[in-house]
PDB file of N, CA and C in Angstrom:
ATOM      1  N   UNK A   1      10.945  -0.945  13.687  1.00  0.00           N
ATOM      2  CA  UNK A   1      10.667  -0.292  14.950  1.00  0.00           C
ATOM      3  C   UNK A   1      10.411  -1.344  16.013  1.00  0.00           C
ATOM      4  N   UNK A   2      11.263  -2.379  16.210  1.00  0.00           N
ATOM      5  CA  UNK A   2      10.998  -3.560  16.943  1.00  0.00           C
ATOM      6  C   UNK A   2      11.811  -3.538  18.242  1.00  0.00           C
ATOM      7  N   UNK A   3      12.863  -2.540  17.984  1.00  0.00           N
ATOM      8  CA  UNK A   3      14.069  -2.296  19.451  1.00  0.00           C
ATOM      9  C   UNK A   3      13.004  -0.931  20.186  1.00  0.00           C
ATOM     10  N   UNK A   4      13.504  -1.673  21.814  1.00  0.00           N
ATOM     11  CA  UNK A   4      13.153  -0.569  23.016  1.00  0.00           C
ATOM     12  C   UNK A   4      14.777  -0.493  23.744  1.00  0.00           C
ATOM     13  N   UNK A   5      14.841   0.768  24.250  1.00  0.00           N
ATOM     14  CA  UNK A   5      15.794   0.365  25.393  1.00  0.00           C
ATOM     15  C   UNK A   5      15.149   1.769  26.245  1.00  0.00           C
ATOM     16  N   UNK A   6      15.427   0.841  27.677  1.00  0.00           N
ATOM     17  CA  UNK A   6      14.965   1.373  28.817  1.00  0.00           C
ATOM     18  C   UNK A   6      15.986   2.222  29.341  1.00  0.00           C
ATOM     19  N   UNK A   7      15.735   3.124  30.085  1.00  0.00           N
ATOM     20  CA  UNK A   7      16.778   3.561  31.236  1.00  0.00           C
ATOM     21  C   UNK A   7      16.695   2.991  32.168  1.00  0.00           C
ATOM     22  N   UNK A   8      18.124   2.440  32.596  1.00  0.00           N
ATOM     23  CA  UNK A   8      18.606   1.993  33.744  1.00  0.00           C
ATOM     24  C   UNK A   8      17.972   2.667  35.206  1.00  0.00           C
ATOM     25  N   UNK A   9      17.488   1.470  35.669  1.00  0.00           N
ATOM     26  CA  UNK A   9      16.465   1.652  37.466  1.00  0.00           C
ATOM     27  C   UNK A   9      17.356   2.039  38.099  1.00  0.00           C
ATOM     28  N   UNK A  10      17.264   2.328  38.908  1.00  0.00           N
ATOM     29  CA  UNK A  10      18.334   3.008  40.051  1.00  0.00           C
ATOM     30  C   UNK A  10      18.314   1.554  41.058  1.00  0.00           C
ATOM     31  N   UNK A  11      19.537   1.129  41.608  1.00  0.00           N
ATOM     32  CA  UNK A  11      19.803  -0.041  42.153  1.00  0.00           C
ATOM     33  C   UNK A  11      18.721  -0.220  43.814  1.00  0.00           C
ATOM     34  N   UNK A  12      18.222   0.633  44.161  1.00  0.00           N
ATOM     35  CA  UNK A  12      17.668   1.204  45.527  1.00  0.00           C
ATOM     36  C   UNK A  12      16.555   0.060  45.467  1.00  0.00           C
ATOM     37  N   UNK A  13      15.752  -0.432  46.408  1.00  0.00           N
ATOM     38  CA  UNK A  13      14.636  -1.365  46.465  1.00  0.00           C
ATOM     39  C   UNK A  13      13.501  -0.528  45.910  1.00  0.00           C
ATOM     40  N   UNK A  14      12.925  -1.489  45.388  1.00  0.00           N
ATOM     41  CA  UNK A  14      11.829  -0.653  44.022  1.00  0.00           C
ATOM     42  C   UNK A  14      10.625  -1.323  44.366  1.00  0.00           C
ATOM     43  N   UNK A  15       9.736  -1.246  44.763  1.00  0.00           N
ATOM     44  CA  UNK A  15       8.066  -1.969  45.309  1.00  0.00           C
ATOM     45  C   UNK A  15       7.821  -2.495  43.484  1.00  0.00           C
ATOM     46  N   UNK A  16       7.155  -3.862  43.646  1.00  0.00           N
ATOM     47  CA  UNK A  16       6.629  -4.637  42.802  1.00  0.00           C
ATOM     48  C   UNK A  16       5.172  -3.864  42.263  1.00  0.00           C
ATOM     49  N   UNK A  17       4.673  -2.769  42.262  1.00  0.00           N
ATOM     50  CA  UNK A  17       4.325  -2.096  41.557  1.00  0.00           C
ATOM     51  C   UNK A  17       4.942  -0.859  41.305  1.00  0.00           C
ATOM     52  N   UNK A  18       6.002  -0.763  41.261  1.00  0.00           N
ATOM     53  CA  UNK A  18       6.780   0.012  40.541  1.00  0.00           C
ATOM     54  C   UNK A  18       7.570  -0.577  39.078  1.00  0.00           C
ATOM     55  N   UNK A  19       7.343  -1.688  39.477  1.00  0.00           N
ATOM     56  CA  UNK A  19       8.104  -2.578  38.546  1.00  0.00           C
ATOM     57  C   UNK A  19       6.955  -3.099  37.256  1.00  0.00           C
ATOM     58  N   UNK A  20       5.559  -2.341  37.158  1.00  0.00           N
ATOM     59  CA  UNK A  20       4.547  -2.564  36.271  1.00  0.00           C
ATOM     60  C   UNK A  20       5.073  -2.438  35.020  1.00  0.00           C
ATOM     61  N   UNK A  21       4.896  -2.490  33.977  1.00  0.00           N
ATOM     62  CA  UNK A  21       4.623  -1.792  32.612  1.00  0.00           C
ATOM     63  C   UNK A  21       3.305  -1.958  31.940  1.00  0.00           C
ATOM     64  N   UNK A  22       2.855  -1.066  31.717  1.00  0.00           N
ATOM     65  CA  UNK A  22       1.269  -1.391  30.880  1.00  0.00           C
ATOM     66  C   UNK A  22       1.876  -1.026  29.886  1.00  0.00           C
ATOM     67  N   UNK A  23       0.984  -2.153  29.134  1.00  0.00           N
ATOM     68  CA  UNK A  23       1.307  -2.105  27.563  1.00  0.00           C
ATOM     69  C   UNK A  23      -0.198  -2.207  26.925  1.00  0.00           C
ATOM     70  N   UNK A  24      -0.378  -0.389  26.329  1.00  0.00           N
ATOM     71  CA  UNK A  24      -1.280   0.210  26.253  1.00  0.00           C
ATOM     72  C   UNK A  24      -1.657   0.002  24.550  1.00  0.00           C
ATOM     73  N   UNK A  25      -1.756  -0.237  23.521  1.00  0.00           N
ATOM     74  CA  UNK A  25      -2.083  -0.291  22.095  1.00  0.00           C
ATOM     75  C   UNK A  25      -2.526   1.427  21.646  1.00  0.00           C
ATOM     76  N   UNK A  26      -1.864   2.323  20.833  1.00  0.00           N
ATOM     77  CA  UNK A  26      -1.999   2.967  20.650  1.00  0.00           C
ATOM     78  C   UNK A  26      -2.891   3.773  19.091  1.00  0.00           C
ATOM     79  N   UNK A  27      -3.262   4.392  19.059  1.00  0.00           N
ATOM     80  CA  UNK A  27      -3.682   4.726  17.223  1.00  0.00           C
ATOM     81  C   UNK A  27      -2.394   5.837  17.093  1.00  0.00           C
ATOM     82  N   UNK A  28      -3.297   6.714  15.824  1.00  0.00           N
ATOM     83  CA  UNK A  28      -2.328   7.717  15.746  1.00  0.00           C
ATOM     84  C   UNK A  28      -2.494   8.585  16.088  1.00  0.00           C
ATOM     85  N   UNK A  29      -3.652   9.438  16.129  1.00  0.00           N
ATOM     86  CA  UNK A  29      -4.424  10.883  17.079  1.00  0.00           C
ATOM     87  C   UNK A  29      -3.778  10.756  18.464  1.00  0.00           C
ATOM     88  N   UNK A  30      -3.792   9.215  19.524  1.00  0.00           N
ATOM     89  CA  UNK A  30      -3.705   9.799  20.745  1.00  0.00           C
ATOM     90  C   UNK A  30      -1.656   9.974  20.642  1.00  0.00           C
ATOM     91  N   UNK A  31      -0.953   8.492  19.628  1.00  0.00           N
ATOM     92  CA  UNK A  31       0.389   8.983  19.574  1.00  0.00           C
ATOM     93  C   UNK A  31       0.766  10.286  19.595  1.00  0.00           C
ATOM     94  N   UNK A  32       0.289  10.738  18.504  1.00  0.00           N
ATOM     95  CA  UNK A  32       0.370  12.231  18.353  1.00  0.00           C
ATOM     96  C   UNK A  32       0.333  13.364  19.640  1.00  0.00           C
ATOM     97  N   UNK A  33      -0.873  12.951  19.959  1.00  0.00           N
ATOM     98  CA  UNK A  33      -0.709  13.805  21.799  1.00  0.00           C
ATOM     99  C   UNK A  33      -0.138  13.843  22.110  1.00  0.00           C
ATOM    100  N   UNK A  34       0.440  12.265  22.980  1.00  0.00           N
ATOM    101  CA  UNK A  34       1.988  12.316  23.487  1.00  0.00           C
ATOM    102  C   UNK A  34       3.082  12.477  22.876  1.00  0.00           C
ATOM    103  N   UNK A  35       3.184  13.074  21.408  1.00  0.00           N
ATOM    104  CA  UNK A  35       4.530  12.838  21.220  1.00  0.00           C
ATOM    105  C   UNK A  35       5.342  12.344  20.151  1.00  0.00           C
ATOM    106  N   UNK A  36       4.701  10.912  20.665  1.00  0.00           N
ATOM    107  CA  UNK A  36       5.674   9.306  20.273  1.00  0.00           C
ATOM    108  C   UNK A  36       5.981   9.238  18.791  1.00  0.00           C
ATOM    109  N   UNK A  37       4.631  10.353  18.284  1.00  0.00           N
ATOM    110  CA  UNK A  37       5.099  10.431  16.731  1.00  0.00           C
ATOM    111  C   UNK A  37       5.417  11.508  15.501  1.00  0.00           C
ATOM    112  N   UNK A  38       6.043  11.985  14.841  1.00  0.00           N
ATOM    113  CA  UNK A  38       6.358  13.255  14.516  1.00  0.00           C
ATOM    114  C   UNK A  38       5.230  13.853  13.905  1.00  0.00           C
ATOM    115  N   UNK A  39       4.600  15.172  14.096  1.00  0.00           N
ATOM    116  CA  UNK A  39       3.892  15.473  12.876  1.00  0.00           C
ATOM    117  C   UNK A  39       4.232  15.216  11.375  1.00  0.00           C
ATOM    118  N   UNK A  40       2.891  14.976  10.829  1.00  0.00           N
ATOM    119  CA  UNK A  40       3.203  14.771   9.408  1.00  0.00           C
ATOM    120  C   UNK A  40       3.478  13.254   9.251  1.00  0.00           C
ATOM    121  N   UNK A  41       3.515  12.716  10.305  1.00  0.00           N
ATOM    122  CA  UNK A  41       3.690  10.780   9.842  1.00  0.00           C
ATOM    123  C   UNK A  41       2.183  10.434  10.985  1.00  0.00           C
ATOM    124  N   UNK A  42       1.523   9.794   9.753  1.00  0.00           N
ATOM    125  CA  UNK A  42       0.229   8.953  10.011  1.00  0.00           C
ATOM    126  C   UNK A  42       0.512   7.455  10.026  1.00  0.00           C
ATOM    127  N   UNK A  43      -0.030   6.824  11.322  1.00  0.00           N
ATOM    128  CA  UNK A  43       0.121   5.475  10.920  1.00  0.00           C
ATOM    129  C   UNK A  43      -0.737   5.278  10.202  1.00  0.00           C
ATOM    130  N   UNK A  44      -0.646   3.582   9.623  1.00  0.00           N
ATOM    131  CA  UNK A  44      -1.289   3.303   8.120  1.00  0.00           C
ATOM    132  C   UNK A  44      -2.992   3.334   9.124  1.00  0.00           C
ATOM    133  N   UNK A  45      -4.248   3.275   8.091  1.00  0.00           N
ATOM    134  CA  UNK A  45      -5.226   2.937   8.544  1.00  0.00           C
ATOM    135  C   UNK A  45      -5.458   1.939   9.616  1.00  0.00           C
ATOM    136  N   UNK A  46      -5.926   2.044  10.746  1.00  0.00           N
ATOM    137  CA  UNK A  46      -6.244   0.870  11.771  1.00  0.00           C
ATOM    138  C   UNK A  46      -4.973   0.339  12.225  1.00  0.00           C
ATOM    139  N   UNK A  47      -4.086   1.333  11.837  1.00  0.00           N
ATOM    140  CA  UNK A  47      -2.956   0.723  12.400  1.00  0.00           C
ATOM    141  C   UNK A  47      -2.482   1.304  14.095  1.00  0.00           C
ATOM    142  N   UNK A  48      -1.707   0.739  14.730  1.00  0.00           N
ATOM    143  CA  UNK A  48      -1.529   0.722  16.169  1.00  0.00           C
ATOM    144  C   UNK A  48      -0.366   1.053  16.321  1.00  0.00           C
ATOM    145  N   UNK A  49       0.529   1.238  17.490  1.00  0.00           N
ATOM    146  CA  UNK A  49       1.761   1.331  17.842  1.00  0.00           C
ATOM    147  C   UNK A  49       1.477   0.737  19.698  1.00  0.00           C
ATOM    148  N   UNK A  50       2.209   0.063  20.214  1.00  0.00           N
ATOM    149  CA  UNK A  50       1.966  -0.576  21.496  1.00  0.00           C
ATOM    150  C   UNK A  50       3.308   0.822  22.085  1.00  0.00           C
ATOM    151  N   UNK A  51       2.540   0.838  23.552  1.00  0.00           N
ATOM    152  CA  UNK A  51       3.174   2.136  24.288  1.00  0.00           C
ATOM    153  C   UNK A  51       3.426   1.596  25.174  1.00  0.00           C
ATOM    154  N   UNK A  52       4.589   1.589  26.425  1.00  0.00           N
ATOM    155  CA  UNK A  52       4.729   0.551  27.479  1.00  0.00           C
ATOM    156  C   UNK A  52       5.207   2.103  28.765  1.00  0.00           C
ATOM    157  N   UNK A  53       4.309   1.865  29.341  1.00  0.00           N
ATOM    158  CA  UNK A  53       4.049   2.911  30.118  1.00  0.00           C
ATOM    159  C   UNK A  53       4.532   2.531  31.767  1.00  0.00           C
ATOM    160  N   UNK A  54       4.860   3.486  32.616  1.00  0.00           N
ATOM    161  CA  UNK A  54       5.833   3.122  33.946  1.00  0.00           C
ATOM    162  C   UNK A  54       4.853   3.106  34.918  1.00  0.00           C
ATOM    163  N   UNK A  55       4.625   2.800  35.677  1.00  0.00           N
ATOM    164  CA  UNK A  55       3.344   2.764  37.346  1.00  0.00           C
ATOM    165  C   UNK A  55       2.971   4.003  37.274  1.00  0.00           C
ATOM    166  N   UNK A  56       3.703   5.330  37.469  1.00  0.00           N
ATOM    167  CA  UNK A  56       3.596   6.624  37.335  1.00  0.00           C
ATOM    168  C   UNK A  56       2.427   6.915  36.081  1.00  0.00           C
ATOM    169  N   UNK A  57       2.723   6.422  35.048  1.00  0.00           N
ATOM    170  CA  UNK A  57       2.254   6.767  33.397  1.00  0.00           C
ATOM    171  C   UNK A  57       2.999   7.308  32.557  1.00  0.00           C
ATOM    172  N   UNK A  58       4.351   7.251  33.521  1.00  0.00           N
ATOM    173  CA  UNK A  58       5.518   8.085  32.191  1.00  0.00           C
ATOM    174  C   UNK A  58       5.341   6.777  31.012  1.00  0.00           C
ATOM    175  N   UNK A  59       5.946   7.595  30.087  1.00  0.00           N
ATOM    176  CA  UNK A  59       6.457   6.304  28.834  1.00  0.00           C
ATOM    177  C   UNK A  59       7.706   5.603  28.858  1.00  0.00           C
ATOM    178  N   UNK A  60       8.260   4.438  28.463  1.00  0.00           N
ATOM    179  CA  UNK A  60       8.946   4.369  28.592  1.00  0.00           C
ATOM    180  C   UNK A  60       9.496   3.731  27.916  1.00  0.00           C
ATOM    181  N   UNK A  61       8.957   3.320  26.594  1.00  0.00           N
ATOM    182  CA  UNK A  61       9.072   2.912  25.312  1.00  0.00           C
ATOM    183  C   UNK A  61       7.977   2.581  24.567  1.00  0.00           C
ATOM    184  N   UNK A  62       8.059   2.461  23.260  1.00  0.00           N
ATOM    185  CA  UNK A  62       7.379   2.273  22.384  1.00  0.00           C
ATOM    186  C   UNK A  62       7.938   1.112  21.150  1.00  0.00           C
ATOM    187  N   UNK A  63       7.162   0.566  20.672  1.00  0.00           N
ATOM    188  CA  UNK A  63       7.556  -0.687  19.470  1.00  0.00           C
ATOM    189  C   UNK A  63       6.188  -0.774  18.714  1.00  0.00           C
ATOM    190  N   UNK A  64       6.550  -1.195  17.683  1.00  0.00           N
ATOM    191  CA  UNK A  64       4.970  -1.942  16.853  1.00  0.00           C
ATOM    192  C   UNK A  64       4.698  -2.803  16.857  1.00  0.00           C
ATOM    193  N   UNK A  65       4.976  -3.497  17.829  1.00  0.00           N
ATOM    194  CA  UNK A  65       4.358  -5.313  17.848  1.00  0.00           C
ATOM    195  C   UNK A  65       4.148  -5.590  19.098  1.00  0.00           C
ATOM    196  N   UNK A  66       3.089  -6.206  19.594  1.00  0.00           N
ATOM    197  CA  UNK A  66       2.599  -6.554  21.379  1.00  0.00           C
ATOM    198  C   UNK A  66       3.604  -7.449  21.740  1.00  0.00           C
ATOM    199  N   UNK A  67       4.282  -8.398  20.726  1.00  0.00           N
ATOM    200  CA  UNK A  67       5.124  -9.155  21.347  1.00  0.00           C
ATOM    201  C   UNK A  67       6.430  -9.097  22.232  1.00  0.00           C
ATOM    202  N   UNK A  68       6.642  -7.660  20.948  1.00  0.00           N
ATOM    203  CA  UNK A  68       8.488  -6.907  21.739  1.00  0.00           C
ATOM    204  C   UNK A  68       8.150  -6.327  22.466  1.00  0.00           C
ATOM    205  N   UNK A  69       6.542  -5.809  22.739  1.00  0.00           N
ATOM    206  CA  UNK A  69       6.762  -4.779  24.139  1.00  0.00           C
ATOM    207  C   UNK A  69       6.707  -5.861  24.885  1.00  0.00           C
ATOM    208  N   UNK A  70       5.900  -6.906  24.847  1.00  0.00           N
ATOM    209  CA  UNK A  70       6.211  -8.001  26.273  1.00  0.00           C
ATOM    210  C   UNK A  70       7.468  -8.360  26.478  1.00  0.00           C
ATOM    211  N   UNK A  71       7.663  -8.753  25.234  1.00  0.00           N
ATOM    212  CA  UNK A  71       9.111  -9.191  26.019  1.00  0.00           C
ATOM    213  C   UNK A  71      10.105  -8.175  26.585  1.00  0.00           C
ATOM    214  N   UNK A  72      10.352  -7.181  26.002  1.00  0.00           N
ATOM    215  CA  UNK A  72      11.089  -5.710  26.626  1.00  0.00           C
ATOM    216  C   UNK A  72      10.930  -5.769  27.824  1.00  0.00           C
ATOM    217  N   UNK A  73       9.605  -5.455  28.324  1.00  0.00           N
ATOM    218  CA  UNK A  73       9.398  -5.791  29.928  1.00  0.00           C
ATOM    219  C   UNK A  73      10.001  -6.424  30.309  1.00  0.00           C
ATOM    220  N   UNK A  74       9.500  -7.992  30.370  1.00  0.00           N
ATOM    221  CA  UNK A  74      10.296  -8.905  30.623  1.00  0.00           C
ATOM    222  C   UNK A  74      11.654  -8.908  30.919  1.00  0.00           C
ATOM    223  N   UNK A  75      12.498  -8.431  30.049  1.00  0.00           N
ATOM    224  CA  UNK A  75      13.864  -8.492  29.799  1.00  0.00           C
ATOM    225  C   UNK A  75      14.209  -7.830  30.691  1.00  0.00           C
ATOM    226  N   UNK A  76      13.666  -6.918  30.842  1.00  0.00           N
ATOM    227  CA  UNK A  76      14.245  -5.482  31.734  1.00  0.00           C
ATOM    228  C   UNK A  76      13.417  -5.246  33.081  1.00  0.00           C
ATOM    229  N   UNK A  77      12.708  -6.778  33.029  1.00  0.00           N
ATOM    230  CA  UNK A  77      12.440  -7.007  34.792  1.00  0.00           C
ATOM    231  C   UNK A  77      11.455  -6.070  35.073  1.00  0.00           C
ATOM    232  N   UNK A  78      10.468  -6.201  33.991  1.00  0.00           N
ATOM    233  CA  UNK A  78       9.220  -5.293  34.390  1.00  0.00           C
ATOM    234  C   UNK A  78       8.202  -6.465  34.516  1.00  0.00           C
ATOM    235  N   UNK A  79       7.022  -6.052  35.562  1.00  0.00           N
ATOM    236  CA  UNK A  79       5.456  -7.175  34.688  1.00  0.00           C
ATOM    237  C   UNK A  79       4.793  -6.402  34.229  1.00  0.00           C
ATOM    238  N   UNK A  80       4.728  -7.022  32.509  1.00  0.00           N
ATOM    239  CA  UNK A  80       3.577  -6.267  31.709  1.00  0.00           C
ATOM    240  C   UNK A  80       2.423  -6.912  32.104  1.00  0.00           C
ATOM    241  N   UNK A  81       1.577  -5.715  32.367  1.00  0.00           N
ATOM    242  CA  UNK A  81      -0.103  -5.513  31.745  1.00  0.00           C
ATOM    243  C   UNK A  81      -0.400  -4.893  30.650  1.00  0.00           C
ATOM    244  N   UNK A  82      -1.128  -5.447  30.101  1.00  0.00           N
ATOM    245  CA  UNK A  82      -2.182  -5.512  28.834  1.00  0.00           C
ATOM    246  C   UNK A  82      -3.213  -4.198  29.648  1.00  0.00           C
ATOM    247  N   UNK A  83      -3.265  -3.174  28.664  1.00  0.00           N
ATOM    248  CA  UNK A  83      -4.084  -2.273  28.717  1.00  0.00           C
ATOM    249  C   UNK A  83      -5.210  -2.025  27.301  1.00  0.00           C
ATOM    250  N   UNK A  84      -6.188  -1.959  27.911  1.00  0.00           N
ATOM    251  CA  UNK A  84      -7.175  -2.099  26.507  1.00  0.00           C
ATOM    252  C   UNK A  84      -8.000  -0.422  26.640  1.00  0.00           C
TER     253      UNK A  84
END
């Protein structure tokens, strides 16, 4: 679970906080809220899933490692913040 892919920005001028991503560390109760994970699949104990979230708070991917969500950003011309 190490690939993200984004949807394509719309080419239009985009304000540098639009261009955020928080990269939020997730459990499994709040995954579950949003979504991100099917009922019936628990992550392991103490385990996390990193959520990379848009200025708005939409989602806009998800991975299991802090590293690929940084770099995802990155790649795709976002600045991640670290959300705790």
């Amino acid at each position: 679970m190490t690939e993200i892919e984004f949807e394509p920005i719309a080419e239009e001028v985009v304000s540098e906080e639009d261009r955020l991503a928080y990269i939020k560390p997730t459990g499994s109760a709040e995954a579950h809220r949003l979504g991100l994970i099917p009922p019936g699949i628990e992550l392991p104990p103490g385990g996390k899933i990193y959520v990379l979230h848009a200025a708005d708070g939409s989602v806009i991917g998800i991975t299991d490692n802090y590293d690929t969500a940084y770099g995802a950003a990155v790649q795709n011309q976002f600045t991640p913040v670290s959300l705790h």
